[in-house]
N, C-alpha and C. Protein backbone atom coordinates (compact mmCIF):
# COMPACT_ATOMS: atom_id res chain seq x y z
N UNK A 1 7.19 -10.46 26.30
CA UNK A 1 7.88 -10.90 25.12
C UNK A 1 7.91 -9.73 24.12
N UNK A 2 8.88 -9.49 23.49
CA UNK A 2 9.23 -8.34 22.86
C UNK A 2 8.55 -8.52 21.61
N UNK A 3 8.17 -7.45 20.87
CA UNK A 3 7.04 -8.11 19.53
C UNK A 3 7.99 -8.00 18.12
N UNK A 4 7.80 -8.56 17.31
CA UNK A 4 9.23 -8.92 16.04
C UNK A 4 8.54 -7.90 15.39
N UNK A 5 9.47 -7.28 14.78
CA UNK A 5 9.13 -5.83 13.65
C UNK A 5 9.40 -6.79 12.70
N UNK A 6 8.59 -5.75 11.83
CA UNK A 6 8.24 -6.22 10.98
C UNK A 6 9.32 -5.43 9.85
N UNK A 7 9.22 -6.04 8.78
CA UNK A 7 10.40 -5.72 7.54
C UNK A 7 10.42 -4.01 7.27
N UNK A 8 8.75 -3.68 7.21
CA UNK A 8 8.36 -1.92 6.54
C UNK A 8 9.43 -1.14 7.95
N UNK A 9 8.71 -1.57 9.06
CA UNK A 9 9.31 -0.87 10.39
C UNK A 9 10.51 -0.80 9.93
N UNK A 10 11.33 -1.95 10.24
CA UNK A 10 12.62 -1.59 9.55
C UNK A 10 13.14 -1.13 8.76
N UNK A 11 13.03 -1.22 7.77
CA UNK A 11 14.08 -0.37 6.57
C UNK A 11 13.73 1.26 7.11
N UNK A 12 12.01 1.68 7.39
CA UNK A 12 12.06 2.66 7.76
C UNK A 12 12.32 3.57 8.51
N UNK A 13 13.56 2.51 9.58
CA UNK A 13 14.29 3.23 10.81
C UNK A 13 15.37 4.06 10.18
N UNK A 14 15.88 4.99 10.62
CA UNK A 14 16.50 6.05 10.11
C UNK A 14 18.39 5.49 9.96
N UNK A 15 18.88 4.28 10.19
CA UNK A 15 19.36 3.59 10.59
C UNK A 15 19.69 2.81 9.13
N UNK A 16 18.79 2.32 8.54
CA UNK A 16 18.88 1.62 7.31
C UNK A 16 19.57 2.53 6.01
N UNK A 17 19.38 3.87 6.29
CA UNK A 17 19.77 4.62 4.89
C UNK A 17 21.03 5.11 5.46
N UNK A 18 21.22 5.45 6.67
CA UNK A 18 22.04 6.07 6.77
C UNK A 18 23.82 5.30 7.10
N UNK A 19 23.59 4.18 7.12
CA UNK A 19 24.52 3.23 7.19
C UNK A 19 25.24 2.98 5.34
N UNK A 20 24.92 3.62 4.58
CA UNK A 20 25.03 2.73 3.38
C UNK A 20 26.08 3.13 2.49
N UNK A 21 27.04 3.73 3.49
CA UNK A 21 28.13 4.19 2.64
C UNK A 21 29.09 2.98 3.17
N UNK A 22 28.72 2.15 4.34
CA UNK A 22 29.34 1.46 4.49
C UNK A 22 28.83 -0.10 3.89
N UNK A 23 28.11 0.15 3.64
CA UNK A 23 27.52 -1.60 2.86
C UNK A 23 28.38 -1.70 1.60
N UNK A 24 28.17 -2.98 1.40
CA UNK A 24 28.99 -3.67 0.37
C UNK A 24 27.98 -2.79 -1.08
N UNK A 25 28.41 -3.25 -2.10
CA UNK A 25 27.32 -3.54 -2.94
C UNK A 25 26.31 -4.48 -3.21
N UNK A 26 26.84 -5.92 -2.82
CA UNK A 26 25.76 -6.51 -2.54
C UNK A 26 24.79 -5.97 -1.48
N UNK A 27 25.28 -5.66 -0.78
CA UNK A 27 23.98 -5.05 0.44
C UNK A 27 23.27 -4.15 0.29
N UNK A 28 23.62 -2.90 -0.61
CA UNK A 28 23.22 -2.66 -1.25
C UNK A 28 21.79 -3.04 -2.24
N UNK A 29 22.53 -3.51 -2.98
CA UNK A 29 21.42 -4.03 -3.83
C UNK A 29 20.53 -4.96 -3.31
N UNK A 30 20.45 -6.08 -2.08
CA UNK A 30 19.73 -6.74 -1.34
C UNK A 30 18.87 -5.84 -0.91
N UNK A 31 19.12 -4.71 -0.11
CA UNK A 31 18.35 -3.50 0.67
C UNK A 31 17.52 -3.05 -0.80
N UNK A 32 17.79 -2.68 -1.61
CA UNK A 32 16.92 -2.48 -2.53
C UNK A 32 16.04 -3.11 -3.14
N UNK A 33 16.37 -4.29 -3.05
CA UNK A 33 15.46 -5.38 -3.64
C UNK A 33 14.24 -5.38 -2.32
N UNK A 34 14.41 -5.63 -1.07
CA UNK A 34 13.92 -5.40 -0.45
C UNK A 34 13.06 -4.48 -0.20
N UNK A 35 13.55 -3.57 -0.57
CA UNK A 35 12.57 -2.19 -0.38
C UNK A 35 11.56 -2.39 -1.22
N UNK A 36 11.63 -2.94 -2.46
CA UNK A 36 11.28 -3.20 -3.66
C UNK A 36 9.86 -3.74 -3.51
N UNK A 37 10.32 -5.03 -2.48
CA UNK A 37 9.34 -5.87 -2.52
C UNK A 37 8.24 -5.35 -1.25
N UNK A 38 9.04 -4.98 -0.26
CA UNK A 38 8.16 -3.78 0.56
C UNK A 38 7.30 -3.32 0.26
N UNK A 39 7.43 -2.10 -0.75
CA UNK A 39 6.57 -1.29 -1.39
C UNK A 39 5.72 -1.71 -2.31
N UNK A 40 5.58 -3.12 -3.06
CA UNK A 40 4.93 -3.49 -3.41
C UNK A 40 3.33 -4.03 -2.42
N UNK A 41 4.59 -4.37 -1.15
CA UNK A 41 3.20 -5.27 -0.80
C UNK A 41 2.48 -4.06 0.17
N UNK A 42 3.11 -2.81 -0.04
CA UNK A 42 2.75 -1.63 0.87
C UNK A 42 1.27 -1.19 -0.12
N UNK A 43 1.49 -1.50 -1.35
CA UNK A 43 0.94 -0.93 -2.48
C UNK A 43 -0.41 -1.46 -2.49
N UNK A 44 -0.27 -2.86 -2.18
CA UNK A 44 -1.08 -3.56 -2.56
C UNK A 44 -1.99 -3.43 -1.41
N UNK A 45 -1.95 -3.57 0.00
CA UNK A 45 -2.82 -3.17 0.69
C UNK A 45 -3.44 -1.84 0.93
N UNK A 46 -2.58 -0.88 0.17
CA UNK A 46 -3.41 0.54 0.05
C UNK A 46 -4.61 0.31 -0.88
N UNK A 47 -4.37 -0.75 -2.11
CA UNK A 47 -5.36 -0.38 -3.46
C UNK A 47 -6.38 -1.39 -2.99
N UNK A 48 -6.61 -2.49 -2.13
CA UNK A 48 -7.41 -2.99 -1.52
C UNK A 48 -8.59 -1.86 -0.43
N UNK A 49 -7.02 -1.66 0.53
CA UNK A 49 -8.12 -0.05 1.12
C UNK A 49 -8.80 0.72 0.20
N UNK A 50 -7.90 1.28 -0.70
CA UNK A 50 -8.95 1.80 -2.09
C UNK A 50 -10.43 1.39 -2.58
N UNK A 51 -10.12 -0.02 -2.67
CA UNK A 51 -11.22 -0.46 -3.98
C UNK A 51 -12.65 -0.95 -2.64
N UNK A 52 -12.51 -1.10 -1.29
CA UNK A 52 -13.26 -1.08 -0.51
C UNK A 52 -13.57 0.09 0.33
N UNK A 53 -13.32 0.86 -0.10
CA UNK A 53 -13.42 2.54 0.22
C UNK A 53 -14.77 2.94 -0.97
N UNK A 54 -14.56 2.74 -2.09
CA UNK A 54 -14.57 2.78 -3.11
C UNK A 54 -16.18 2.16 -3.44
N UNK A 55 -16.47 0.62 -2.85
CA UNK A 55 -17.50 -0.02 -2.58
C UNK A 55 -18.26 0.27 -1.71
N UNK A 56 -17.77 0.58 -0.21
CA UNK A 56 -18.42 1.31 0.76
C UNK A 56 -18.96 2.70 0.57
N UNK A 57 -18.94 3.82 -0.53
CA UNK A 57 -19.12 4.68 -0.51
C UNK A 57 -20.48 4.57 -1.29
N UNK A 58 -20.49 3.66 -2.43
CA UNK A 58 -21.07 3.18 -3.43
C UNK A 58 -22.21 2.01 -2.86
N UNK A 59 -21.70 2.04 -1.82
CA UNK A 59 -23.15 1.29 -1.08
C UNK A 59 -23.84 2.03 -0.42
N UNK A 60 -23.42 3.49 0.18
CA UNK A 60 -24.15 4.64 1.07
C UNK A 60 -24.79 4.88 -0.10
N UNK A 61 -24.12 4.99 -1.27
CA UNK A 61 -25.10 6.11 -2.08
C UNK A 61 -26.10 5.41 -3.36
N UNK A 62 -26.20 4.10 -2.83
CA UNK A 62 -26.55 3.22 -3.02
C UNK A 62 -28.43 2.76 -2.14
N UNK A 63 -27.97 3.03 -0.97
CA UNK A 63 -29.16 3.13 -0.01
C UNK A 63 -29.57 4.04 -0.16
N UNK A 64 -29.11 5.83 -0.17
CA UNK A 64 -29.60 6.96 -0.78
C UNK A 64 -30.59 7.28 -1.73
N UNK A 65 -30.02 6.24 -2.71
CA UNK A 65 -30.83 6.35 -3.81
C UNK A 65 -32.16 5.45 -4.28
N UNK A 66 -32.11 4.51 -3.40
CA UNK A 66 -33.04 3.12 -2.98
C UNK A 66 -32.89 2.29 -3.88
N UNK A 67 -31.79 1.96 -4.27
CA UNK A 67 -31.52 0.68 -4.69
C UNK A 67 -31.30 -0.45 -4.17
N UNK A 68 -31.17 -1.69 -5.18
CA UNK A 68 -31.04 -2.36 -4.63
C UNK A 68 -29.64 -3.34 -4.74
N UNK A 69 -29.68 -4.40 -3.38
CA UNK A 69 -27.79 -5.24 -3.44
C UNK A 69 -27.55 -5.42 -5.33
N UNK A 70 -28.46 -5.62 -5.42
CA UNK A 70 -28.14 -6.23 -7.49
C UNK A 70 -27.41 -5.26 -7.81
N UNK A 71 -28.27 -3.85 -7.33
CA UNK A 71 -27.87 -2.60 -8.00
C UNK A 71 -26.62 -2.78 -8.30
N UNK A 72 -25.69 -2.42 -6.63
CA UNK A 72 -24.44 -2.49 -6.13
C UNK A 72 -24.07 -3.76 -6.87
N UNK A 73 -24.04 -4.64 -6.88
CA UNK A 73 -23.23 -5.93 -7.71
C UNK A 73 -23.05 -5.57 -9.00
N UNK A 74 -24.13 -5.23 -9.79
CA UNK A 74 -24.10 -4.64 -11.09
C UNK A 74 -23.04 -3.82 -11.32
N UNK A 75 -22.77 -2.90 -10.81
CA UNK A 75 -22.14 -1.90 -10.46
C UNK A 75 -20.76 -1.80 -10.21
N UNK A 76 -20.12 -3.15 -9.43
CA UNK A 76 -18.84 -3.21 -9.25
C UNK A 76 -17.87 -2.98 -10.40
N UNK A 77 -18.18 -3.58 -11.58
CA UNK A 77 -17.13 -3.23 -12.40
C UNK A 77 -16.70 -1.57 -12.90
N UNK A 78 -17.75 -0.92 -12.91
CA UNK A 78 -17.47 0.84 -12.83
C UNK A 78 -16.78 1.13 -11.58
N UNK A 79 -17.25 0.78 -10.27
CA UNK A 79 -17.06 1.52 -9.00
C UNK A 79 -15.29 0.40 -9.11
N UNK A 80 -14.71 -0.33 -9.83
CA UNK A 80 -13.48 -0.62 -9.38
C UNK A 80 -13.03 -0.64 -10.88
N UNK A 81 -13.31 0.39 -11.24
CA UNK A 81 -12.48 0.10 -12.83
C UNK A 81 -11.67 1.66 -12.53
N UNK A 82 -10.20 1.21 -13.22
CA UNK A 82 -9.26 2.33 -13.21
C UNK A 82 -9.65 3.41 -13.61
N UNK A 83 -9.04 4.43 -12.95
CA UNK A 83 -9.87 6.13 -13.13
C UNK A 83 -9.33 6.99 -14.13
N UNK A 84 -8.44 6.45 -15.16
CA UNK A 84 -8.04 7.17 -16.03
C UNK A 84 -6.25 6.66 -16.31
N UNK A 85 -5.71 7.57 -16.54
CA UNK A 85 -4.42 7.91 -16.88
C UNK A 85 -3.61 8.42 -15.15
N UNK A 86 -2.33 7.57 -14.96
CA UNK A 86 -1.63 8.10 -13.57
C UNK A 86 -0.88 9.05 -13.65
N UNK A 87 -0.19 9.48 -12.90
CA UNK A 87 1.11 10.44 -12.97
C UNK A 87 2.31 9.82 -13.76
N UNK A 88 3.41 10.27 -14.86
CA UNK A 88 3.52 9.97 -15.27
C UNK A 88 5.08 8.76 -14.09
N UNK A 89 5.55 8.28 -14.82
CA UNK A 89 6.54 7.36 -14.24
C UNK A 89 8.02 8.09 -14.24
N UNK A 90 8.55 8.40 -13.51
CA UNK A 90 9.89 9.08 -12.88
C UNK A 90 10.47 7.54 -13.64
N UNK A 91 11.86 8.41 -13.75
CA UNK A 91 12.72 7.03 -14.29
C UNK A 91 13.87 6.40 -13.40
N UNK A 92 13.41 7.05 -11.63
CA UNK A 92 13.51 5.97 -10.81
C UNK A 92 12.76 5.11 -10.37
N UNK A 93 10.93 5.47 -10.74
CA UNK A 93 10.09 4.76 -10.64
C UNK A 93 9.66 3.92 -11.38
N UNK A 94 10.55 3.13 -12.50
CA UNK A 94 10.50 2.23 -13.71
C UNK A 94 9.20 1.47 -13.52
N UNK A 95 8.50 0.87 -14.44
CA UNK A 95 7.05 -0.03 -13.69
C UNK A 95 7.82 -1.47 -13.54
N UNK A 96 7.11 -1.81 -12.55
CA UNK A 96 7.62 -3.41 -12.23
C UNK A 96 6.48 -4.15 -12.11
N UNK A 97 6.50 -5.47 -12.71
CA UNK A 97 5.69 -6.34 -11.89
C UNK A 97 5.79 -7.37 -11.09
N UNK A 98 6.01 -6.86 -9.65
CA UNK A 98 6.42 -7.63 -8.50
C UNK A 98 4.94 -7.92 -8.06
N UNK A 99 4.29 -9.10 -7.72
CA UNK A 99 3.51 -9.32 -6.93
C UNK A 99 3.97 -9.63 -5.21
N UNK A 100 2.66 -9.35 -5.00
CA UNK A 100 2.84 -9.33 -3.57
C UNK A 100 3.01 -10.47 -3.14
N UNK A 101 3.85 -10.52 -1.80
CA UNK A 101 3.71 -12.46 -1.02
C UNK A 101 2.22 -12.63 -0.47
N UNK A 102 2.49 -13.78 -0.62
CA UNK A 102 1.12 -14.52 -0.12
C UNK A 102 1.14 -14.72 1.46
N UNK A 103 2.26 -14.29 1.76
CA UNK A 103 2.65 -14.47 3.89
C UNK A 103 2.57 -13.06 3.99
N UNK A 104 1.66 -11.96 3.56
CA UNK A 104 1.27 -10.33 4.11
C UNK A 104 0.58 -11.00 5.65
N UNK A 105 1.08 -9.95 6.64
CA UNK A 105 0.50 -10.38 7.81
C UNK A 105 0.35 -8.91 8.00
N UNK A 106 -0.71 -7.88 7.73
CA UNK A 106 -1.25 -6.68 8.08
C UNK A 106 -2.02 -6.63 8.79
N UNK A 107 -1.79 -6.50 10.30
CA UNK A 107 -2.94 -7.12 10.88
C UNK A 107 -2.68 -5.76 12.49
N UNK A 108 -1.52 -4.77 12.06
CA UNK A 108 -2.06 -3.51 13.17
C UNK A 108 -2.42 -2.36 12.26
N UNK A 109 -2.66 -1.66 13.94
CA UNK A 109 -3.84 -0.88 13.64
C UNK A 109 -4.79 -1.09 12.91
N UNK A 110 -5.12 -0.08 11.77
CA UNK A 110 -5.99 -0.41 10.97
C UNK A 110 -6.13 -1.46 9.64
N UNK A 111 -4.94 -2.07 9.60
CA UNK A 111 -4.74 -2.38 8.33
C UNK A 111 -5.61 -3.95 8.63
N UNK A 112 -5.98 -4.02 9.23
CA UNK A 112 -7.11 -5.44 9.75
C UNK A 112 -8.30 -5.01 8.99
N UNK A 113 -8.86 -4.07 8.01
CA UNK A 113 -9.55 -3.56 7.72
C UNK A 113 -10.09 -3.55 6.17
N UNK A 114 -8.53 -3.59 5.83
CA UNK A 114 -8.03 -4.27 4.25
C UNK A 114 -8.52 -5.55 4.17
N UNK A 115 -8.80 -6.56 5.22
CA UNK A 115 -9.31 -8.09 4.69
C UNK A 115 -10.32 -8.69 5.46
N UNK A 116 -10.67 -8.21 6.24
CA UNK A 116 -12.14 -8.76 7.35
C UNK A 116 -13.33 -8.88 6.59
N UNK A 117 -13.95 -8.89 7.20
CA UNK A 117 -15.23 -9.44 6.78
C UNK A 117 -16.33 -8.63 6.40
N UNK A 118 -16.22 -7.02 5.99
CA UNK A 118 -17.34 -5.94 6.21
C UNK A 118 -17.34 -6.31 4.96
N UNK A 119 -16.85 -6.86 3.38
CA UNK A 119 -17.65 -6.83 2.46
C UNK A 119 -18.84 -7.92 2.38
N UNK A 120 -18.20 -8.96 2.83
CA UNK A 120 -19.50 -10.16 3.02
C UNK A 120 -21.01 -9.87 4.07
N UNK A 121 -20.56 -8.35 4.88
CA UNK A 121 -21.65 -8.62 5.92
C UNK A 121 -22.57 -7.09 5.23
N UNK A 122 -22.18 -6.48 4.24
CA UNK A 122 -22.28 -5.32 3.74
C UNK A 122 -23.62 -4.85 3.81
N UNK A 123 -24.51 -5.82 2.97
CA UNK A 123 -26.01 -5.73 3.40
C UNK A 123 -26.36 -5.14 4.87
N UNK A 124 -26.13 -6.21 5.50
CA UNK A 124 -26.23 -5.52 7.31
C UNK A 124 -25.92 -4.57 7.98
N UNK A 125 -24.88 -3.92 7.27
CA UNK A 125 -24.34 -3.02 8.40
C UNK A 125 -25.36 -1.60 8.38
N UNK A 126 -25.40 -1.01 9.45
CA UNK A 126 -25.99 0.08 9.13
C UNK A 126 -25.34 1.41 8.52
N UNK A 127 -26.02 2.36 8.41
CA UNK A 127 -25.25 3.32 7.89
C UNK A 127 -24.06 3.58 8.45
N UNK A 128 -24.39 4.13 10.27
CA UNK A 128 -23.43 4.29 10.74
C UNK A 128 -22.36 4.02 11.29
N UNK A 129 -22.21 1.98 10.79
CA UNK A 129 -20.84 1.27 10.69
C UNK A 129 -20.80 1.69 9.21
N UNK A 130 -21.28 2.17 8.24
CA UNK A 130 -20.28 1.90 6.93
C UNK A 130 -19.36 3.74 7.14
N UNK A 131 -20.22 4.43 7.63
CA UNK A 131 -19.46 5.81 7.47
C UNK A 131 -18.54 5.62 8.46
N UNK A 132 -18.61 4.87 9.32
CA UNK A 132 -17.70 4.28 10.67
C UNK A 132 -16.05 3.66 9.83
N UNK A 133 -16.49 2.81 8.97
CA UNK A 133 -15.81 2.04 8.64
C UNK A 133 -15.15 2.52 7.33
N UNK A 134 -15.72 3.84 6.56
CA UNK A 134 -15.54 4.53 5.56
C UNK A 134 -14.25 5.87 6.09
N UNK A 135 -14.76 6.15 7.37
CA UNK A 135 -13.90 6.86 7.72
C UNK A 135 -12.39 6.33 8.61
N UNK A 136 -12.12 4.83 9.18
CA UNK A 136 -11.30 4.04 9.16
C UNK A 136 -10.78 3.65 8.00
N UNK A 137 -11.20 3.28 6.98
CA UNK A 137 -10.23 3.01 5.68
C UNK A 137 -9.51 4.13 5.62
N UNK A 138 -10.34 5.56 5.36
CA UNK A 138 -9.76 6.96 4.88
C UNK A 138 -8.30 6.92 5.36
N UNK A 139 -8.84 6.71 6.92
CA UNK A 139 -7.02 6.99 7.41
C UNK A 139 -6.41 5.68 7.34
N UNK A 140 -6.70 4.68 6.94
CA UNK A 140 -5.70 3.50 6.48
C UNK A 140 -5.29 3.80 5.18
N UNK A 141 -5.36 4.95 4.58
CA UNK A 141 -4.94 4.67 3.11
C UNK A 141 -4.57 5.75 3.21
N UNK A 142 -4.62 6.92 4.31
CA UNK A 142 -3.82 8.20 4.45
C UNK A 142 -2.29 7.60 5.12
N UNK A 143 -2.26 6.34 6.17
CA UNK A 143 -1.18 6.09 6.53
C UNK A 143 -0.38 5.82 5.94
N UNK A 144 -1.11 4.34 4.27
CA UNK A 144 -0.83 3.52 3.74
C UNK A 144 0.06 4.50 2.89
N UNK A 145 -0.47 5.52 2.41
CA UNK A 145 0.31 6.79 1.44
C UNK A 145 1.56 6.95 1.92
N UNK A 146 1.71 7.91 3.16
CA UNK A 146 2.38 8.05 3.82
C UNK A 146 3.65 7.17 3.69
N UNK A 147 3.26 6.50 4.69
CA UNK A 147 4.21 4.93 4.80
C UNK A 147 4.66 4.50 3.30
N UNK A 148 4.38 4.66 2.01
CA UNK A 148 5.05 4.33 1.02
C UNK A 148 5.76 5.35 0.36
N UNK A 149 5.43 6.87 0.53
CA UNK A 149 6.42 8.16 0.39
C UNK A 149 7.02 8.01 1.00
N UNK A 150 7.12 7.41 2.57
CA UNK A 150 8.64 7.32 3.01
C UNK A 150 9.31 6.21 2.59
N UNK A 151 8.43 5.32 2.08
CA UNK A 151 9.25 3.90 1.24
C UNK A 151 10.09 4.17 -0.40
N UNK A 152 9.70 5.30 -0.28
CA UNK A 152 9.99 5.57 -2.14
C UNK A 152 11.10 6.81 -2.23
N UNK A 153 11.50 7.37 -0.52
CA UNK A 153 12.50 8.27 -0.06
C UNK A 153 13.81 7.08 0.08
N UNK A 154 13.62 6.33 0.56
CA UNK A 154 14.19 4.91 0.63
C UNK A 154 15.05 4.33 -0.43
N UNK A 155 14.49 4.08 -1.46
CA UNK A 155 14.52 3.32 -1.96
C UNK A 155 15.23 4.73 -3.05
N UNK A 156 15.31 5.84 -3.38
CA UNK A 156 15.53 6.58 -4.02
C UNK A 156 16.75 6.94 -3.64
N UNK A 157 17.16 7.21 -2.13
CA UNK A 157 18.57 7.19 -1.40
C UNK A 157 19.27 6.01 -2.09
N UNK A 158 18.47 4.88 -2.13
CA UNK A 158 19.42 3.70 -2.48
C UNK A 158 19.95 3.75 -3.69
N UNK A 159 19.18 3.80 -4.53
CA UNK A 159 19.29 4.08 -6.08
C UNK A 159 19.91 5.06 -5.90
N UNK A 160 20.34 6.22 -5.82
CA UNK A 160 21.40 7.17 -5.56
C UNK A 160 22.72 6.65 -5.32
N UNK A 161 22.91 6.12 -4.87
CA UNK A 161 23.89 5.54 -4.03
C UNK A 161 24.81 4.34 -4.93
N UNK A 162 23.53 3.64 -5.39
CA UNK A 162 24.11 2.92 -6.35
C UNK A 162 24.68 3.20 -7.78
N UNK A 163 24.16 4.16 -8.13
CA UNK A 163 24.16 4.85 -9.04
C UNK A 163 25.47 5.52 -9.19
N UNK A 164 25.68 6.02 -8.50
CA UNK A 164 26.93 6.61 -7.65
C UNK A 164 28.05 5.69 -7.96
N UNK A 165 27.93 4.68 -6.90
CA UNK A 165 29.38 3.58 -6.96
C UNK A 165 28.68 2.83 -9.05
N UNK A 166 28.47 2.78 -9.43
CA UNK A 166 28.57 2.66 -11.17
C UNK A 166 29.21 3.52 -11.77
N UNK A 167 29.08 5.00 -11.21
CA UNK A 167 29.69 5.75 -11.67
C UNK A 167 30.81 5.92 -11.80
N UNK A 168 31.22 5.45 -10.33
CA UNK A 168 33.07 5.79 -10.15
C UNK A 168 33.52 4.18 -10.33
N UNK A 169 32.42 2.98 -10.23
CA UNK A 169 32.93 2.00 -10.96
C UNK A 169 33.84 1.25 -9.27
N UNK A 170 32.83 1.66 -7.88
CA UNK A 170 32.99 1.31 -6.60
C UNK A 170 31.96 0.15 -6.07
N UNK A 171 33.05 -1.04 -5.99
CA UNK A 171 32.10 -2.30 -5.67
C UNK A 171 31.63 -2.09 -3.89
């Protein structure tokens, strides 16, 4: 049985951008909205990989230092509080607040990793599942990057495009 791609797969086939001189404007703008909501929910499982990257590191250096689980609990609100000021916002990158769907089904490769069970079993694991599992996030959130620079190449073609037919005033 053939396996259903998923929405990211798609748009990111080379196939989706390059068709779009022939789309309507509605299709257009559907494909963008889409992308939209894509990259949101692309977003959202990177900053999850993040903020348990983030905890896991903070629990090695945590045992290092001989503390204790309180320590680490105590602690969460520093080890997941925002790190400052971002890059600033491109004014194709307007801020939005799209939340993510509640039907995310991230569940290849690594991205099973973003919601399992290693924070509840955290105490237990030994060192060398958390550096195990520290160095599996790494590259889930090197992919997760990835995979949304090519979502934001996307979505920037589109906006081009649209931008374009406003210009010359082409439905």
């Amino acid at each position: 049985m053939a396996q259903h791609q998923r929405r990211v797969d798609r748009v990111l086939e080379p196939g989706y951008v390059d068709d779009r001189a022939s789309c309507s404007l509605e299709e257009l703008r559907s494909r963008h909205s889409e992308c939209l909501e894509i990259e949101t929910e692309v977003s959202y499982v990177r900053r999850l990989a993040q903020a348990r990257l983030d905890i896991l590191r903070a629990e090695l250096s945590r045992r290092a230092a001989g503390g204790s689980v309180g320590d680490l609990i105590a602690a969460l609100p520093q080890i997941l509080a925002d790190e400052g000021p971002r890059a600033p916002v491109t004014e194709s990158r307007l801020p939005r607040h799209l939340a993510p769907s509640m039907d995310i089904k991230w569940n290849r490769g690594l991205e099973h990793l973003a919601f399992d069970e290693t924070l509840a079993t955290l105490p237990t694991l030994s060192d060398a599942d958390l550096e195990s599992r520290i160095e599996q996030l790494s590259t889930l959130e090197r992919e997760l990057s990835e995979r949304r620079r090519s979502l934001h190449r996307v979505i920037e073609a589109i906006e081009l495009d649209l931008a374009s037919r406003h210009e010359v005033g082409r439905t």
